[in-house]
Every structure is written in C-alpha cells, then in structure tokens.
N, C-alpha and C. Protein backbone atom coordinates (compact mmCIF):
# COMPACT_ATOMS: atom_id res chain seq x y z
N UNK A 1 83.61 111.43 95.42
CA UNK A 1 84.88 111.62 94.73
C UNK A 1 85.84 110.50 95.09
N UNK A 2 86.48 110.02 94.41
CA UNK A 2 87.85 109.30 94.09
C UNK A 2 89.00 109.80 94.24
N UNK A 3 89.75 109.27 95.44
CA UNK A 3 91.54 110.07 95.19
C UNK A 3 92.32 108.90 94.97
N UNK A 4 93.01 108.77 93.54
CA UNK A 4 94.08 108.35 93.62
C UNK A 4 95.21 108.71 94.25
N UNK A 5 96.11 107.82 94.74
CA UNK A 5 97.14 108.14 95.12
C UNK A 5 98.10 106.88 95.51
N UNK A 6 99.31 107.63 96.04
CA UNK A 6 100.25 106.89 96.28
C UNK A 6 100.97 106.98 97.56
N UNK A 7 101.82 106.37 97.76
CA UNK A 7 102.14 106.61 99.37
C UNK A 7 103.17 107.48 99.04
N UNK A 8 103.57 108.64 99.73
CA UNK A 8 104.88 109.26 99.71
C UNK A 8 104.73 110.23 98.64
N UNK A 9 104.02 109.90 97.80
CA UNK A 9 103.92 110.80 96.81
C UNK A 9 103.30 112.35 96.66
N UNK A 10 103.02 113.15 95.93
CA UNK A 10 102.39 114.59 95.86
C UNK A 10 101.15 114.50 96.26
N UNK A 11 100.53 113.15 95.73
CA UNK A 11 98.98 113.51 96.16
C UNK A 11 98.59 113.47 97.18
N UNK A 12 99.58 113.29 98.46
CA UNK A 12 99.03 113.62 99.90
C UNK A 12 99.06 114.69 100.25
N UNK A 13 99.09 115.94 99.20
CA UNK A 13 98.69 117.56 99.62
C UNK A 13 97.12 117.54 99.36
N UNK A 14 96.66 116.53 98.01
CA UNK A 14 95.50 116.50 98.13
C UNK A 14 94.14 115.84 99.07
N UNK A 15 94.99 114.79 99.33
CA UNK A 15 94.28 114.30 100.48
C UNK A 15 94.29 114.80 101.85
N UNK A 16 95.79 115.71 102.06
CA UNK A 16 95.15 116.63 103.17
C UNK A 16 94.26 117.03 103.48
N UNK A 17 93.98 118.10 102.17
CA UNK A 17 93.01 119.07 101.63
C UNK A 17 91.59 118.21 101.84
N UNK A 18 91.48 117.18 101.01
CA UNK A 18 90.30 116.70 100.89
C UNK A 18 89.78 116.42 102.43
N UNK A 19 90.41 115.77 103.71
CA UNK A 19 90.32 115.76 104.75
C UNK A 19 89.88 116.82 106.11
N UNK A 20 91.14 118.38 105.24
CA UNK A 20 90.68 119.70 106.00
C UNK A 20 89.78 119.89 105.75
N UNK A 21 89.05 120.04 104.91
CA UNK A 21 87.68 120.33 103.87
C UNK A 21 86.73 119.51 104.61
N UNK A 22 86.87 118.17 105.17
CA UNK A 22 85.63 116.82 105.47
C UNK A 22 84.85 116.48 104.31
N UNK A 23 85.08 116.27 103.01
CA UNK A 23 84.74 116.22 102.06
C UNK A 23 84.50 114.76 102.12
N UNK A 24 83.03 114.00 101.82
CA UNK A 24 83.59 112.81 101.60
C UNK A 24 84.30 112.17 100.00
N UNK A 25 85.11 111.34 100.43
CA UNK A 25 85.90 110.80 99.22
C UNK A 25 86.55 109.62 99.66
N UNK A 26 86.92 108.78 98.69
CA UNK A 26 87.33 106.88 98.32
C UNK A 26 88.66 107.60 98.39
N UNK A 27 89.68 107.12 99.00
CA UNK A 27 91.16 106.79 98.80
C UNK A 27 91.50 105.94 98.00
N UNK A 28 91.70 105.63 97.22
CA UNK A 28 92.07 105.07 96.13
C UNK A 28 93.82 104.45 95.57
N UNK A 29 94.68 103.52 96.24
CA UNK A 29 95.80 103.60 96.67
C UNK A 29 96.17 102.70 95.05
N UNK A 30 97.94 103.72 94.40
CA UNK A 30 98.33 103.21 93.25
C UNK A 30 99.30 102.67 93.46
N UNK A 31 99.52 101.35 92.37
CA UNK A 31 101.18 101.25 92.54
C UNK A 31 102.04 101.51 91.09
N UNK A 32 102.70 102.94 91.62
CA UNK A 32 103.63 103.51 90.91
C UNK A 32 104.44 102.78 89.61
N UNK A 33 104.46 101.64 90.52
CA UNK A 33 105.60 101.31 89.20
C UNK A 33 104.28 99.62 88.22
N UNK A 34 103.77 99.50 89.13
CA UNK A 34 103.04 98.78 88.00
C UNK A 34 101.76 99.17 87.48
N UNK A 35 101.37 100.48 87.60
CA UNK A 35 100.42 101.25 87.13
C UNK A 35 98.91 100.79 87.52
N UNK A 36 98.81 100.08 88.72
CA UNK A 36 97.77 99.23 89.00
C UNK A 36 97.17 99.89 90.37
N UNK A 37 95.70 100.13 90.24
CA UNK A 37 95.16 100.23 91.39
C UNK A 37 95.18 99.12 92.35
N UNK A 38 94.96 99.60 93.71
CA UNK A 38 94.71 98.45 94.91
C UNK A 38 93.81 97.31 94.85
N UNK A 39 92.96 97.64 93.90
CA UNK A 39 91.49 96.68 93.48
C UNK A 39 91.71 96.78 91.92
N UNK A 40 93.24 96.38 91.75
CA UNK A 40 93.27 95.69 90.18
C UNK A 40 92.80 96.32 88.95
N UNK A 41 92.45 97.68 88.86
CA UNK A 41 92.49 98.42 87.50
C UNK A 41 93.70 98.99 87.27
N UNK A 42 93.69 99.37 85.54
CA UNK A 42 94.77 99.89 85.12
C UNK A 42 94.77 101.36 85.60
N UNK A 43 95.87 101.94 86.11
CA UNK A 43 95.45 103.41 86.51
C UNK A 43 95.78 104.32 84.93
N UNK A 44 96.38 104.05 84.41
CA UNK A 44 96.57 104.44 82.55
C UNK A 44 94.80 104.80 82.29
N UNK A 45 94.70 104.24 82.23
CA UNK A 45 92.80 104.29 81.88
C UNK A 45 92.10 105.18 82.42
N UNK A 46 92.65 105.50 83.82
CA UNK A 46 91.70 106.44 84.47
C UNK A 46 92.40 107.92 84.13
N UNK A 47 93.94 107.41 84.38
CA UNK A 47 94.75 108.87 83.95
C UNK A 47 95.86 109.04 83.18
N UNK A 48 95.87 108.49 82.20
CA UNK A 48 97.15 108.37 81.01
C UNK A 48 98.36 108.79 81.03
N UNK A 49 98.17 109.93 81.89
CA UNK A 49 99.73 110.60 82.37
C UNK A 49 100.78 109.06 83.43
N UNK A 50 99.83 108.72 83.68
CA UNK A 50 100.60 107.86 84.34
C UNK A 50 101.14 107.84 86.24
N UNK A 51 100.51 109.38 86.73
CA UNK A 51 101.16 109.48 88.01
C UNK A 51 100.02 109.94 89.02
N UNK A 52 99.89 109.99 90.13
CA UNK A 52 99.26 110.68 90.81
C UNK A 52 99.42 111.89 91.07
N UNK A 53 98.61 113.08 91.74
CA UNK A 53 97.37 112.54 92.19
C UNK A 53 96.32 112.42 91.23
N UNK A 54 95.44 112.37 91.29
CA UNK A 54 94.42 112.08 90.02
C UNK A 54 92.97 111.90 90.96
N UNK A 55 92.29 112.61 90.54
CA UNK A 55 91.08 113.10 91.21
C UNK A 55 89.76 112.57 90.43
N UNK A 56 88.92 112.02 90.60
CA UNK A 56 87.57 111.05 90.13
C UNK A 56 86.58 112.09 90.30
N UNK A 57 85.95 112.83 89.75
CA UNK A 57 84.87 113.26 90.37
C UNK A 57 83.51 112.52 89.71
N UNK A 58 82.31 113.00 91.00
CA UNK A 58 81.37 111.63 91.00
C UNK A 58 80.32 111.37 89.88
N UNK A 59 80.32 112.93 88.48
CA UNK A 59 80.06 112.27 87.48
C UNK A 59 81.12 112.25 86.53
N UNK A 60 81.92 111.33 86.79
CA UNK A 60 83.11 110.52 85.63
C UNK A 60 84.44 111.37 85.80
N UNK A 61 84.22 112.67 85.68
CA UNK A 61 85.16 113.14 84.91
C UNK A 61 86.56 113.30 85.84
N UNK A 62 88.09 113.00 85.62
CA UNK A 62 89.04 113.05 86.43
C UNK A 62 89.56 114.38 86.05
N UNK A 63 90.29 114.80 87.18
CA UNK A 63 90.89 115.97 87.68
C UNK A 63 92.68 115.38 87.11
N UNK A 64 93.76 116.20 87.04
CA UNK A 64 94.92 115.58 87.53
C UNK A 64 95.69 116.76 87.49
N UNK A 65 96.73 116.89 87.55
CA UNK A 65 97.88 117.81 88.66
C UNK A 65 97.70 118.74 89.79
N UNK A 66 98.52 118.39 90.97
CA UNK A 66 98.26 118.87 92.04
C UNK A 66 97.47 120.00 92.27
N UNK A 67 98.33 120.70 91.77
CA UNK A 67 98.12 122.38 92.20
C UNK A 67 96.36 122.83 91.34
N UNK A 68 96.24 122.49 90.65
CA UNK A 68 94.95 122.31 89.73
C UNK A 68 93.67 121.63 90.96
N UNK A 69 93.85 120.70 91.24
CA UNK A 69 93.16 119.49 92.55
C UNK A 69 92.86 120.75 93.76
N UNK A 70 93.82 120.80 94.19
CA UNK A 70 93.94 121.25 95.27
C UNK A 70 92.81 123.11 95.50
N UNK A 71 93.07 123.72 93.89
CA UNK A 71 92.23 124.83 94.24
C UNK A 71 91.28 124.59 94.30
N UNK A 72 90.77 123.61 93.48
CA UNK A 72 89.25 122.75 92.76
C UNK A 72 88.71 122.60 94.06
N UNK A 73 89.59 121.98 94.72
CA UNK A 73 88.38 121.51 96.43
C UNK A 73 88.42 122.65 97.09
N UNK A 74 89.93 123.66 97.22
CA UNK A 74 88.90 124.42 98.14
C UNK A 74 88.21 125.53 97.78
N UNK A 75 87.71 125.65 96.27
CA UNK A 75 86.57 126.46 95.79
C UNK A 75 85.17 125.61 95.91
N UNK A 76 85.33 124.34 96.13
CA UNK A 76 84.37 123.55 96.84
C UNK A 76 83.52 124.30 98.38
N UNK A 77 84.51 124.57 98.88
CA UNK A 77 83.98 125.17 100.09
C UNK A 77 84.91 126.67 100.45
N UNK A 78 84.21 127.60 99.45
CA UNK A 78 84.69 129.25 99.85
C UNK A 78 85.03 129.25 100.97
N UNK A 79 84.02 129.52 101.79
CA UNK A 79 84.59 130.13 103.24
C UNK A 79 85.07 129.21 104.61
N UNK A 80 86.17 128.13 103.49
CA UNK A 80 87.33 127.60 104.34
C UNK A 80 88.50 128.50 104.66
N UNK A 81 88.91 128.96 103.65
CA UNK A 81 89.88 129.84 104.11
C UNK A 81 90.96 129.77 103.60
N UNK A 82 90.99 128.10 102.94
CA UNK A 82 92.09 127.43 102.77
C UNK A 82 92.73 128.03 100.76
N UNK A 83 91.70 129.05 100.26
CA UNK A 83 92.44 129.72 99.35
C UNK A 83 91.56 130.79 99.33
N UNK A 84 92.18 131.67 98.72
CA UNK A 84 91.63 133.09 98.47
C UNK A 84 90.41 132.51 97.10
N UNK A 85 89.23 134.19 97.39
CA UNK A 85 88.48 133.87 96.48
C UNK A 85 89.28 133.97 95.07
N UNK A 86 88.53 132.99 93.77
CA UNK A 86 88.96 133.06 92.47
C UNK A 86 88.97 135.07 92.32
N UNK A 87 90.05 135.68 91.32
CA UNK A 87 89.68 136.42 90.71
C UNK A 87 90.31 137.82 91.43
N UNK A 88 90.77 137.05 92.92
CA UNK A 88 91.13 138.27 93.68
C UNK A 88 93.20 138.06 93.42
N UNK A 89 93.23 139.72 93.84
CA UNK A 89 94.90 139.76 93.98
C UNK A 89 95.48 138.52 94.93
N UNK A 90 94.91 138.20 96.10
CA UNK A 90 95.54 137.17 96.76
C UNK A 90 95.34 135.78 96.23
N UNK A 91 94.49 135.48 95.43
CA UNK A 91 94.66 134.23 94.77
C UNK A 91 95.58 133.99 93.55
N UNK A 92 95.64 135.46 92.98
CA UNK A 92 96.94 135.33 91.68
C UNK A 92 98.32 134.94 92.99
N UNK A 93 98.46 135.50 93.96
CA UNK A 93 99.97 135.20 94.68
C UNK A 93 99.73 134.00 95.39
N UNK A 94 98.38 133.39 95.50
CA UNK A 94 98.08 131.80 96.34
C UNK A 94 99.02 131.43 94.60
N UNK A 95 98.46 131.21 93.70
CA UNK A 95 98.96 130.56 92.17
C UNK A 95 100.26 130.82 92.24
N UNK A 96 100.67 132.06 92.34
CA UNK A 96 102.03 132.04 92.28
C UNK A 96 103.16 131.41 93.03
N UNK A 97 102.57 130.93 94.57
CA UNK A 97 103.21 130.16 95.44
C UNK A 97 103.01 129.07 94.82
N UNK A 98 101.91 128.41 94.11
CA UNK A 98 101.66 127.25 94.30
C UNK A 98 102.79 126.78 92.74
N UNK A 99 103.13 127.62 92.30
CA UNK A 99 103.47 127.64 90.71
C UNK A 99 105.19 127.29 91.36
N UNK A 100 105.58 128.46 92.29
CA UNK A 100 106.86 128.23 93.09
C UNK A 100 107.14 126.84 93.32
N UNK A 101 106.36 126.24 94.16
CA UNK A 101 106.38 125.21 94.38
C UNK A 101 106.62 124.44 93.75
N UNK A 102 105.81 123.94 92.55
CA UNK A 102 105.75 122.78 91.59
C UNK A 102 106.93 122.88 91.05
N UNK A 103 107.43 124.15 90.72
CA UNK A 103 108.65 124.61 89.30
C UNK A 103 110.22 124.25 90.04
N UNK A 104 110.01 124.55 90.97
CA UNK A 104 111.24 125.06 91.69
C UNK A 104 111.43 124.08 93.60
N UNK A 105 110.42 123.99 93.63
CA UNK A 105 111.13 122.79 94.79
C UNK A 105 110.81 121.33 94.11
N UNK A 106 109.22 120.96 94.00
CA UNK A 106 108.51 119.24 93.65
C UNK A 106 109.51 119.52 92.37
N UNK A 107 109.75 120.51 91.46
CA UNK A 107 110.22 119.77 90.18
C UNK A 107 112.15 119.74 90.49
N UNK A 108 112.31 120.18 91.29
CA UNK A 108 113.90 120.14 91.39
C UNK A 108 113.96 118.95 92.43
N UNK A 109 113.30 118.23 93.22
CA UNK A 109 113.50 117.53 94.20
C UNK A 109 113.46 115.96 93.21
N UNK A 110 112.07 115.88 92.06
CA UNK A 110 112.18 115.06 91.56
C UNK A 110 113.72 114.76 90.47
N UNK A 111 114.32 115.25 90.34
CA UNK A 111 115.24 114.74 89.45
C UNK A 111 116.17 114.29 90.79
N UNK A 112 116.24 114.54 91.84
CA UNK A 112 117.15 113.56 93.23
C UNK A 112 116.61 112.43 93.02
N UNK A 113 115.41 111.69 92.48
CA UNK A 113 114.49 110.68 92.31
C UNK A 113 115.07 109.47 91.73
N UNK A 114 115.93 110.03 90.77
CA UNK A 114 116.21 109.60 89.01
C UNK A 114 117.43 108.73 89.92
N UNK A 115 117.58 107.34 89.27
CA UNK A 115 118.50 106.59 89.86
C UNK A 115 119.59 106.49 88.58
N UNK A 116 119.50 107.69 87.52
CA UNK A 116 120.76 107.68 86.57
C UNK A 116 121.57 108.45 86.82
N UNK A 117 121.54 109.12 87.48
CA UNK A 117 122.18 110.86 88.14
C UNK A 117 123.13 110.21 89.05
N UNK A 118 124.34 110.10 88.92
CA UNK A 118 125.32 110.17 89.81
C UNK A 118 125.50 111.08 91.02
N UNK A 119 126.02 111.01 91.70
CA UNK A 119 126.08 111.81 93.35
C UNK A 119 126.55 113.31 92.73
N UNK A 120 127.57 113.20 91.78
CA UNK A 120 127.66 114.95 91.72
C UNK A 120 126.74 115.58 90.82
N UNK A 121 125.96 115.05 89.90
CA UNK A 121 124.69 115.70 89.28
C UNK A 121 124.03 116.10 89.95
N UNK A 122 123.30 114.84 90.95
CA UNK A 122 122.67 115.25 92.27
C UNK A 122 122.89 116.37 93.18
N UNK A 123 124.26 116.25 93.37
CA UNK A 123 124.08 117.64 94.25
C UNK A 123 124.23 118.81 93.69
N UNK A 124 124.41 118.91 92.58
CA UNK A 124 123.96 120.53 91.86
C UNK A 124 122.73 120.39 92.18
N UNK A 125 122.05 119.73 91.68
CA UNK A 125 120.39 119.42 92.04
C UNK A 125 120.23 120.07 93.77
N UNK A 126 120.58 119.45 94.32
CA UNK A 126 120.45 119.72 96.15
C UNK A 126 121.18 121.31 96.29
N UNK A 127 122.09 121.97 95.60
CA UNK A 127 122.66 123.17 95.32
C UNK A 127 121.50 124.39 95.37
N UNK A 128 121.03 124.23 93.99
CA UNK A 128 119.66 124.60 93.81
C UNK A 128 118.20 125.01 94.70
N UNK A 129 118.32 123.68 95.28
CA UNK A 129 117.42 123.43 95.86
C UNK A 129 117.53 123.88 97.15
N UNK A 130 118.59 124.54 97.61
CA UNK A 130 119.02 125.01 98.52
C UNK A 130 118.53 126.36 98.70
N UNK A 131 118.80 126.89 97.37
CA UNK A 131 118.62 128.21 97.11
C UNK A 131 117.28 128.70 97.23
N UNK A 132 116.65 127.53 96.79
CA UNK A 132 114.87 127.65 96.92
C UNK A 132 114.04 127.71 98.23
N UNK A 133 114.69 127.11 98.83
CA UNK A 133 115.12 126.87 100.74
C UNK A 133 115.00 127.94 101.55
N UNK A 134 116.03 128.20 100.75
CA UNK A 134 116.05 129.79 101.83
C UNK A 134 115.17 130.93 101.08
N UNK A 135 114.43 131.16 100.30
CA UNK A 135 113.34 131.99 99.92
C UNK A 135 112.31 131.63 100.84
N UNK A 136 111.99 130.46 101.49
CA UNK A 136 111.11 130.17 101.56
C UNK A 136 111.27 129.87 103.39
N UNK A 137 112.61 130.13 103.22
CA UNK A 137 112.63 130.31 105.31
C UNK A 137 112.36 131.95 105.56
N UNK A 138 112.71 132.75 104.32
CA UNK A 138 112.85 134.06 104.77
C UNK A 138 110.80 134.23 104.73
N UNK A 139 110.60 133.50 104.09
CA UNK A 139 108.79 134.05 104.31
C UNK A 139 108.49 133.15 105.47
N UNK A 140 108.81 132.37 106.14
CA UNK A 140 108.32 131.72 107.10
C UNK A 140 108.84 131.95 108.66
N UNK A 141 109.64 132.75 108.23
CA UNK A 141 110.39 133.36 109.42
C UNK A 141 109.49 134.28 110.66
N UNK A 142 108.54 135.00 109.50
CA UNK A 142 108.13 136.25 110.00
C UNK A 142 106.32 135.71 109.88
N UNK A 143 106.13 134.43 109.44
CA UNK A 143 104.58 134.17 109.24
C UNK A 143 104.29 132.36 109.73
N UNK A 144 103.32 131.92 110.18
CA UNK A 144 103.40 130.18 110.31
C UNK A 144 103.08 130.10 109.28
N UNK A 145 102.53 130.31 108.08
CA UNK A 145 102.14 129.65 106.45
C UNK A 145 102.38 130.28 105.50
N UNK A 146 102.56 129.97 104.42
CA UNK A 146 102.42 130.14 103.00
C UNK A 146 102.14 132.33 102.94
N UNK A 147 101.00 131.91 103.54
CA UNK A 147 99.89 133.16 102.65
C UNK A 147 99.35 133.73 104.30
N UNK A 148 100.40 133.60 104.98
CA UNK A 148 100.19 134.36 106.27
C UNK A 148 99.78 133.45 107.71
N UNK A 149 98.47 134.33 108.59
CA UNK A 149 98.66 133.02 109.88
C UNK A 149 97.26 132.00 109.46
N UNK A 150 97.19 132.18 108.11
CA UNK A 150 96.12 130.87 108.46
C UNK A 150 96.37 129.40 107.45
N UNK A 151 96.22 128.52 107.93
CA UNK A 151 96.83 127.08 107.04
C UNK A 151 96.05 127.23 105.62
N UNK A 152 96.84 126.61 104.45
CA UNK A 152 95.62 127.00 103.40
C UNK A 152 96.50 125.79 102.40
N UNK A 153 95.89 125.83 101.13
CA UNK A 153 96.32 124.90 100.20
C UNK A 153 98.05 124.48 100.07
N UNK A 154 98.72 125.92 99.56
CA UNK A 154 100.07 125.78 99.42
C UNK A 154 100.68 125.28 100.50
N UNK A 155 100.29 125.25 101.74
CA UNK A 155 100.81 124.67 102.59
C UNK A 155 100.73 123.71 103.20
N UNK A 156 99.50 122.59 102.34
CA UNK A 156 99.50 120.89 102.20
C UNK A 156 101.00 120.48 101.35
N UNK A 157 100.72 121.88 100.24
CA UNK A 157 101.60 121.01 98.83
C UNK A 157 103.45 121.00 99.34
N UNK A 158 103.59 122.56 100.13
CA UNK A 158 104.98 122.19 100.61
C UNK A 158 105.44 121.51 101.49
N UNK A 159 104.05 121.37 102.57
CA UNK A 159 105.06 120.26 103.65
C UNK A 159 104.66 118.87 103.09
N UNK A 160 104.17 118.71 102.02
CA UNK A 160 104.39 117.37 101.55
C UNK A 160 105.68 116.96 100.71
N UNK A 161 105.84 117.41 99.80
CA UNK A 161 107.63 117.50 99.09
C UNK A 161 108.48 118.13 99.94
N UNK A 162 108.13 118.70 101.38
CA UNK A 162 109.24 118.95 102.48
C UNK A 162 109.68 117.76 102.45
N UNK A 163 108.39 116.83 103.15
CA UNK A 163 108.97 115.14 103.70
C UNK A 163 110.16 114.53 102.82
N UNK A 164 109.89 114.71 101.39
CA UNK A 164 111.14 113.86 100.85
C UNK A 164 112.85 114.34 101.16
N UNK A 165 113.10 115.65 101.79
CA UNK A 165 114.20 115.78 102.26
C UNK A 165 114.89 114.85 103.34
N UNK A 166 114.42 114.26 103.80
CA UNK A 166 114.58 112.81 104.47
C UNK A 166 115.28 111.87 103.50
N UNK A 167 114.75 111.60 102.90
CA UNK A 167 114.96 110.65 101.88
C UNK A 167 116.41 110.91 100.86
N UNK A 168 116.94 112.18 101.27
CA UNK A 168 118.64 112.37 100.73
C UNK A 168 118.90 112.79 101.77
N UNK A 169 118.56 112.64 102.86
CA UNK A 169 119.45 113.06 103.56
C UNK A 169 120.31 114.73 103.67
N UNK A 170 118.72 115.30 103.69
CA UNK A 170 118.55 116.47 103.34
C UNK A 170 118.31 116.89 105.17
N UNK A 171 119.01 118.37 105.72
CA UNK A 171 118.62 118.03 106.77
C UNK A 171 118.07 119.83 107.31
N UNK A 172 116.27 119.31 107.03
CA UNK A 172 115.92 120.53 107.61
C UNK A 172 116.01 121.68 108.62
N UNK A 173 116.48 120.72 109.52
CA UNK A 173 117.21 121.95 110.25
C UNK A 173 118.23 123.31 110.03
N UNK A 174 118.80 122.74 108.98
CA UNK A 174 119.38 123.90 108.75
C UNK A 174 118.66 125.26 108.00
N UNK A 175 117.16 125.28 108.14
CA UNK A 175 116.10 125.85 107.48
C UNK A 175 115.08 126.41 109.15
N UNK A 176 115.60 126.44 110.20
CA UNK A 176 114.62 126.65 111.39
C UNK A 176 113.06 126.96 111.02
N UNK A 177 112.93 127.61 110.31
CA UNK A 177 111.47 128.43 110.17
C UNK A 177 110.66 127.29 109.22
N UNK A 178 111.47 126.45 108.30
CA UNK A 178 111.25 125.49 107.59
C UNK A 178 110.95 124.71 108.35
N UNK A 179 111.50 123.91 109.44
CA UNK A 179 111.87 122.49 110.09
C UNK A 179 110.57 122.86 111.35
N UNK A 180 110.04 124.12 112.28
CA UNK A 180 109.03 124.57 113.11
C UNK A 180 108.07 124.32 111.76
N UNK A 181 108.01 124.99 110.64
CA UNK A 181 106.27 124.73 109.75
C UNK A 181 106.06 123.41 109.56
N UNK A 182 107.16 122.20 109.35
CA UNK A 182 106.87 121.20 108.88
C UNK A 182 106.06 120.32 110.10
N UNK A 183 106.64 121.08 111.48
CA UNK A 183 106.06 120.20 112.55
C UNK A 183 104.75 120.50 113.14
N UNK A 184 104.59 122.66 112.68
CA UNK A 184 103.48 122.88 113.01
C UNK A 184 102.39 121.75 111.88
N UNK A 185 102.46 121.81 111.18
CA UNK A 185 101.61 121.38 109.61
C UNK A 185 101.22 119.54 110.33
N UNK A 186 102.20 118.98 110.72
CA UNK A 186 102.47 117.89 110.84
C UNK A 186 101.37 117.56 112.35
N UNK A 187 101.15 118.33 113.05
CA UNK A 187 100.24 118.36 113.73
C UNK A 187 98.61 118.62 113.77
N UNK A 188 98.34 118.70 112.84
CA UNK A 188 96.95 118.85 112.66
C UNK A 188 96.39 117.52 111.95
N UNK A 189 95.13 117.52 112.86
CA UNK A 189 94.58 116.66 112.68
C UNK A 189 94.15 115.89 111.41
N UNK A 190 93.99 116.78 110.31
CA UNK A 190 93.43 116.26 108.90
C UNK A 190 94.74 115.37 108.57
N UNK A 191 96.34 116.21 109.14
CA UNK A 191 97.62 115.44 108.43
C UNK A 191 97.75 114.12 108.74
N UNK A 192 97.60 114.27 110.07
CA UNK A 192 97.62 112.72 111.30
C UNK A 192 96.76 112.01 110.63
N UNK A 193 95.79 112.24 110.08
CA UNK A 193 94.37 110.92 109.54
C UNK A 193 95.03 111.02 107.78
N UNK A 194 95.16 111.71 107.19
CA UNK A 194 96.13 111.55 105.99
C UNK A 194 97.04 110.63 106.09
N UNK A 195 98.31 111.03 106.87
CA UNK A 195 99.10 110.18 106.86
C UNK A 195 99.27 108.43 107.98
N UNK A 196 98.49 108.62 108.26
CA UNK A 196 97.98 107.42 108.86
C UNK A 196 97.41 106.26 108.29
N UNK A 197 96.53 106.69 106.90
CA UNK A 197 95.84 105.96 105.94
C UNK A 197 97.37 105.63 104.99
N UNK A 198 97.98 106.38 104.76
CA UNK A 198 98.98 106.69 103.61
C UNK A 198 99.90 105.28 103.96
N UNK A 199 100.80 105.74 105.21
CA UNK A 199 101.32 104.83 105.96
C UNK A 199 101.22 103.25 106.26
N UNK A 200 100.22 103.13 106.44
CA UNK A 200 99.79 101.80 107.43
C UNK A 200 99.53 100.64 105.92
C-alpha cells in the first residue's frame, strides 16, 4: 500500500493507524500547494480531489477520506481492537464519533485555515469550536479514549486536528482531559515513528 500524505495534515491519523496495525506501506509525501508528489507525479491523477490522505492500494485502486481509510485498515486486522466489528452497535457510535469529528472539529478548524477570514470571522469560528471542546472533555474526563480504555481509530483522527490548536494559538489547557489525551496519544510508539517521518 501507498500513503499519501502531507506534513501536518489529516492524513497522519492514517499513518498512525497504518503503523499501530505494522502494516507494511510506502509513505508517500505531497506538496499541498503544488499538487506534486516527492518523486515528481501529479497527485490530481492519483486523487482528483486534490488533498490528502489518499490511500494506494496494491492492486491500483485508491482509497480517499480519512474516516473511510482509517476503518478500511483496521478491518484489515479485526482483532486489533482499534475499531469495533462492522455491523455491531459499537461501530455505528465508533462512525458516529468519527462523523463528530470530521463535521464539527477537522471541518470547523479548517475554515481558521482560510487566509480571507479576518480575526473576527475567525473567532466565531474558535467560538464554536469551543463548544465542540468541551463535549469532548466531558467524555474524556471519565475515559483515556474515544470509545473507552482502549486506543482505537477515532483517536488517531482527534489527536491529529488536536495538534493544529497550536497553530492559533489555541490553548489546550484550558480542556485538562483534552491536553492529558493529547499527551497520552502522543506517547506511543506508532505516533513517535509517525511523526518523526512526518517531521524530519
């Protein structure tokens, strides 16, 4: 398998994943704004949408949006742990976190992105996003993950669009149960070799 990606971007929930898993797979590094792989292809070609992550699998066919990626591998290997089986009540509420996520934090965080938005657009934006914040300290208060005490998909995808709260000057702490998951998450080994490749 093939992972596109980018630095900083969403698809390092997938490359978590792909890492917790030991799956082998090509990292595949994009650049965002000139649509060009690291080894000079058009990434348009491979994925027309235009963004990462974007997933190769090894006969041809590409994968693309996160939350889609991310169940795909770990129905790769059932008894990881890292999602409930297809079909069961706990995988409709794994979807429903993961749906949380995309709708309501990654899609409210991306319009802070947008360099047309003046500072007070923006912070209705950060307003919002506040609100989403604290739903999500009150479940972490009383659990270390997502979907209880064991690490699993949704909880590549949030402490990865956690990280961009940095980046406004967003300051997790005022989220305790938030700011302890990001560091528990941030400690495991698959993240450290993720973000190490990502980084460097």
């Amino acid at each position: 398998m093939k992972l596109y990606y980018a630095p900083q971007a969403c698809s390092l929930a997938s490359h978590i994943v792909l890492r917790e898993l030991q799956l082998p797979f090509e990292a595949i590094r994009v650049d965002n704004r000139s649509k060009r792989t690291a080894d000079g292809r058009d990434f348009l070609a491979i994925n027309p949408k235009g963004y990462v992550a974007a997933l190769q699998l090894d006969d041809g066919q590409v994968l693309t949006e996160g939350p889609a990626i991310l169940q795909y591998l770990a129905d790769l290997k059932p008894g990881s742990g890292l999602a409930a089986a297809n079909g069961s009540w706990e995988r409709v509420r794994l979807q429903e976190t993961l749906n949380f996520i995309t709708s309501e934090v990654h899609g409210i965080m991306g319009w802070l992105f947008n360099p047309g938005f003046d500072d007070g657009v923006k912070e209705v934006f950060k307003q919002k996003l506040f609100k989403r914040l604290a739903l999500l300290e009150q479940t972490l208060e009383h659990q270390d993950y997502l979907q209880g005490a064991q690490f699993g998909i949704a909880d590549a995808y949030l402490f990865t669009v956690l990280r961009w709260t940095a980046l406004f000057a967003i300051d997790l702490a005022n989220w305790p149960a938030l700011s302890r998951f990001q560091a528990r998450v941030e400690q495991r080994p698959a993240v450290r070799d993720a973000l190490a490749l990502e980084l460097a």
